[in-house]
Protein backbone atom coordinates (compact mmCIF):
# COMPACT_ATOMS: atom_id res chain seq x y z
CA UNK A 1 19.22 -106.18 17.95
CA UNK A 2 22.55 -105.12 19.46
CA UNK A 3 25.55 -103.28 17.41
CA UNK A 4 27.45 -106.92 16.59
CA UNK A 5 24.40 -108.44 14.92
CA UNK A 6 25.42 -105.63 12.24
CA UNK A 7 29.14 -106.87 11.73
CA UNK A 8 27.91 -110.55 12.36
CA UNK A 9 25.46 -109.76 9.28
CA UNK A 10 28.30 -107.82 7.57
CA UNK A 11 30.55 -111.12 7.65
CA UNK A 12 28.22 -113.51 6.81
CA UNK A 13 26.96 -111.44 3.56
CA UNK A 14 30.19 -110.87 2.56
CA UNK A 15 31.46 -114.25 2.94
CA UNK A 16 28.13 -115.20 0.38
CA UNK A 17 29.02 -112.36 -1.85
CA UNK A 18 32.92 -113.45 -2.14
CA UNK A 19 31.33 -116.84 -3.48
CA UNK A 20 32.76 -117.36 -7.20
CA UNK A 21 29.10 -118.98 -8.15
CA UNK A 22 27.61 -115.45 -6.10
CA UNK A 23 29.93 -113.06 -6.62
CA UNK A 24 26.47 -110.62 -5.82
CA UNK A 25 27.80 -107.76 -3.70
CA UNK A 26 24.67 -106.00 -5.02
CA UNK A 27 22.40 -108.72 -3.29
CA UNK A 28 24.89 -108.61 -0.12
CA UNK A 29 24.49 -104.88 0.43
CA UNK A 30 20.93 -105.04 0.39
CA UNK A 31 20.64 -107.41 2.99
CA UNK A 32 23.07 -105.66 5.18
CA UNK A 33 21.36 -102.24 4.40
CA UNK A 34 17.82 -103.47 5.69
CA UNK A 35 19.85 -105.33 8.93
CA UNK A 36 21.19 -101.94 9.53
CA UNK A 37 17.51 -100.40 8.91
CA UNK A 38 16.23 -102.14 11.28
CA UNK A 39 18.79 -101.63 14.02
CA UNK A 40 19.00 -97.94 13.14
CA UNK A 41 14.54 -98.49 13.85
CA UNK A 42 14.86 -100.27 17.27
CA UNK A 43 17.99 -98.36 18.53
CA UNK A 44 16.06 -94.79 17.69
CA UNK A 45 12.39 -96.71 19.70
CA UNK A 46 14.68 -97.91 22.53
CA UNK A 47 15.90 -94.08 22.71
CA UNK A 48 12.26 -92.41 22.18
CA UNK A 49 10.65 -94.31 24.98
CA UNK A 50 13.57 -93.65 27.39
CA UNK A 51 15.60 -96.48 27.46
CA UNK A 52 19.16 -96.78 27.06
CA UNK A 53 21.69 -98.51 24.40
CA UNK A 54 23.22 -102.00 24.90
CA UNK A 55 26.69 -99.32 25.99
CA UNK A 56 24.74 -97.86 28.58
CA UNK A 57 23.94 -94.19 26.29
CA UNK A 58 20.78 -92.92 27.32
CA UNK A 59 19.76 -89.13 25.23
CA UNK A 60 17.91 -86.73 26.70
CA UNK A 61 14.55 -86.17 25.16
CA UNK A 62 12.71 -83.32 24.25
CA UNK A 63 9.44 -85.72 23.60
CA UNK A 64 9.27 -88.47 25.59
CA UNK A 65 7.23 -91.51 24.20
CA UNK A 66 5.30 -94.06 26.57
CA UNK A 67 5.78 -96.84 24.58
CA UNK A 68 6.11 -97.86 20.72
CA UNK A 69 2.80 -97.51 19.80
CA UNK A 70 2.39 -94.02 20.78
CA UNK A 71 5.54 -93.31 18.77
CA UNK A 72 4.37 -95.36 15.74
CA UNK A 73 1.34 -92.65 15.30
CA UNK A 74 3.62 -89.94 15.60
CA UNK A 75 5.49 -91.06 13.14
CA UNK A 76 3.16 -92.70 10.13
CA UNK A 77 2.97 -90.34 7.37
CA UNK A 78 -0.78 -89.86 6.76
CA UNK A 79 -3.50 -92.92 6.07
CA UNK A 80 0.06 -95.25 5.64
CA UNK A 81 0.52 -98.35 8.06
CA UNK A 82 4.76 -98.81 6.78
CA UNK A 83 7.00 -96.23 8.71
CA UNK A 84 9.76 -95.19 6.51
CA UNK A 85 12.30 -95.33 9.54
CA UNK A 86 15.68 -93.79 8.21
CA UNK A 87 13.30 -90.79 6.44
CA UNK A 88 11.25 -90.22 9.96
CA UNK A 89 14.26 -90.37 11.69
CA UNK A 90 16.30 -88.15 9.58
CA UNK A 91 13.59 -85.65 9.34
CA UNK A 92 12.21 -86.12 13.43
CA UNK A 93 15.42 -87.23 15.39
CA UNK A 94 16.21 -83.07 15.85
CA UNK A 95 13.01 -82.41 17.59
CA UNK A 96 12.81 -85.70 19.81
CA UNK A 97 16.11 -85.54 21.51
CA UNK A 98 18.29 -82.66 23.02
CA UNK A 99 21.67 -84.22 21.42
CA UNK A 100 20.57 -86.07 18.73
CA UNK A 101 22.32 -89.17 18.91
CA UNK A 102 21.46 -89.53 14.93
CA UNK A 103 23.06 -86.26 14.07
CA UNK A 104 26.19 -88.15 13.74
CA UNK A 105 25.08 -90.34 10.27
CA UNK A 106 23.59 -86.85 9.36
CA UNK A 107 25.86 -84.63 10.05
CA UNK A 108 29.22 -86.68 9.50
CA UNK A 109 30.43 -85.85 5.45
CA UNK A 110 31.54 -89.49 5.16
CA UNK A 111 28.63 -90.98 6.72
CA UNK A 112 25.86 -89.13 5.15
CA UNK A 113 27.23 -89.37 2.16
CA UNK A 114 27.57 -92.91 1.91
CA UNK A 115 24.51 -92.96 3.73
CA UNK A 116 22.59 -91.37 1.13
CA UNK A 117 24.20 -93.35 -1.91
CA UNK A 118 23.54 -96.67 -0.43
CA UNK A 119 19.71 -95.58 -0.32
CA UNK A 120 20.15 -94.68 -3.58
CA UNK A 121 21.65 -97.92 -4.89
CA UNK A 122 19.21 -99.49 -2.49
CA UNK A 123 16.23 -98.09 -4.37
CA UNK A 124 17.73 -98.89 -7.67
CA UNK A 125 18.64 -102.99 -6.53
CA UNK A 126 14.78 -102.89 -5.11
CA UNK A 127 12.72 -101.15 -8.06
CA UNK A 128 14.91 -100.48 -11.21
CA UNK A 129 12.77 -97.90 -11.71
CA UNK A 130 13.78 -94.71 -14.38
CA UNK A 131 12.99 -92.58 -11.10
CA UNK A 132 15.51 -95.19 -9.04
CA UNK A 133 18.15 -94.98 -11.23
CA UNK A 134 18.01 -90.81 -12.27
CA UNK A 135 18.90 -90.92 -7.94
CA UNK A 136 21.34 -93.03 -8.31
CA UNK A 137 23.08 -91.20 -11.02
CA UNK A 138 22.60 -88.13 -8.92
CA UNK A 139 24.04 -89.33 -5.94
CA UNK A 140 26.57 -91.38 -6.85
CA UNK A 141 27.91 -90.34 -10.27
CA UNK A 142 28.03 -86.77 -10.02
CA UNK A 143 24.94 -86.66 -12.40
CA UNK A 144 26.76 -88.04 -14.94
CA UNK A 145 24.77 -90.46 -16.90
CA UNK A 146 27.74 -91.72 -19.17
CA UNK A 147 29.21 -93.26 -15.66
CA UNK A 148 26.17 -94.99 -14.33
CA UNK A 149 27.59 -98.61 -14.00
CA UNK A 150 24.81 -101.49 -12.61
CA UNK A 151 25.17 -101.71 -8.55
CA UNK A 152 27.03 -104.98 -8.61
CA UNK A 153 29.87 -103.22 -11.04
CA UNK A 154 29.24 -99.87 -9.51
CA UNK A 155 30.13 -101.68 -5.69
CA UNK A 156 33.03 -103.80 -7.28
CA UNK A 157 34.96 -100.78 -8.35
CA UNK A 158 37.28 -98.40 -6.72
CA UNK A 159 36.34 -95.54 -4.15
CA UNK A 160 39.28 -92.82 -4.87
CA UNK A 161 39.85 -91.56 -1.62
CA UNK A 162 40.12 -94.95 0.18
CA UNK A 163 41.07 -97.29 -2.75
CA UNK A 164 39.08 -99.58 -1.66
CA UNK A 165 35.73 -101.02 -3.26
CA UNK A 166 32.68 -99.00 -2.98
CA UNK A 167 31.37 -102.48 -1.02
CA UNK A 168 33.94 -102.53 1.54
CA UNK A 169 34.18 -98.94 2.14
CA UNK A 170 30.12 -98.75 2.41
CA UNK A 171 30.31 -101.92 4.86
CA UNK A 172 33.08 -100.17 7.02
CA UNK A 173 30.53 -97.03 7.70
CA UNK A 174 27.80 -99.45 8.26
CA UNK A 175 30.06 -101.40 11.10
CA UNK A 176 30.81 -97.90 12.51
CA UNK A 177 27.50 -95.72 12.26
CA UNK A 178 26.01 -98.50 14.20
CA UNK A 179 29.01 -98.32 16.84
CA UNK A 180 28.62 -94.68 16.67
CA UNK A 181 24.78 -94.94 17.17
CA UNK A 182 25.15 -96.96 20.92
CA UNK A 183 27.44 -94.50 22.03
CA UNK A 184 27.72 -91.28 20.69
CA UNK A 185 30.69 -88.97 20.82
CA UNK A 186 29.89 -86.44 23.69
């Protein structure tokens, strides 16, 4: 998977989403979130076992992983066979390579803000748990339970500092962590 496949996804979700019958922006965000999962999972494998982005990046690593596998058992938490990528990443990428080429959805306000409220409204779209949506509340809403507004509303409506809708200002940092993630500013 290569940084367009996320803005190819980006455009095709959003052209479902903009559907009158659809109208699910909800629904589109997911998908694109677990595109940009994945991407974000073979992007930081590609980098762990030494090889180098589709822009030619290659980080210097601190651990250096023969192959996939090897990484995989490194990174399972316990008796589990799923890898929670963006947690193992977030919580590994520091002590794999020497610039952390992930630091930048981390360390970025924007980003990892967004970042974390789309997991957030991720979790909520996937489980609609009471645990799901006390996060999103949290993370998006300031804690403020008399603003929680369902993920399809909640993405519909206005981001203040952009004025634009939570969807397309959540899709633009999407398009641009993964740009950001094949070549890193130096």
């Amino acid at each position: 998977m290569v940084s367009s496949d996320i803005t190819t996804t980006i455009t095709e979700w959003t052209a479902w989403a903009s559907i009158p019958n659809n109208n699910r922006y909800d629904i589109a965000l997911l998908k694109i979130w677990i595109q940009f999962e994945k991407f974000m999972a073979e992007l930081f494998i590609q980098y762990a076992t030494g090889n180098e982005s589709e822009e030619g990046f290659l980080p210097k690593l601190k651990l250096k992983f023969c192959d996939e596998e090897q990484l995989n058992v490194f990174l399972r938490d316990g008796n589990r066979t799923y890898i929670d990528f963006p947690t193992q990443i977030k919580r590994l990428s520091k002590h794999i390579f020497e610039n952390d080429p992930f630091e930048v959805i981390f360390l970025d306000a924007n980003i990892s803000n967004a970042y974390n409220q789309i997991i957030a409204i991720r979790n909520f779209i996937a489980h609609e748990s009471g645990e799901a949506k006390s996060k999103m509340i949290r993370t998006c809403f300031g804690g403020r339970d008399d603003l929680f507004k369902l993920p399809n509303d909640f993405l519909l409506s206005k981001e203040r500092s952009t004025n634009k809708t939570y969807y397309s200002y959540y899709t633009e940092i999407i398009a641009n962590a993964a740009k950001l993630l094949v070549n890193p500013p130096q």
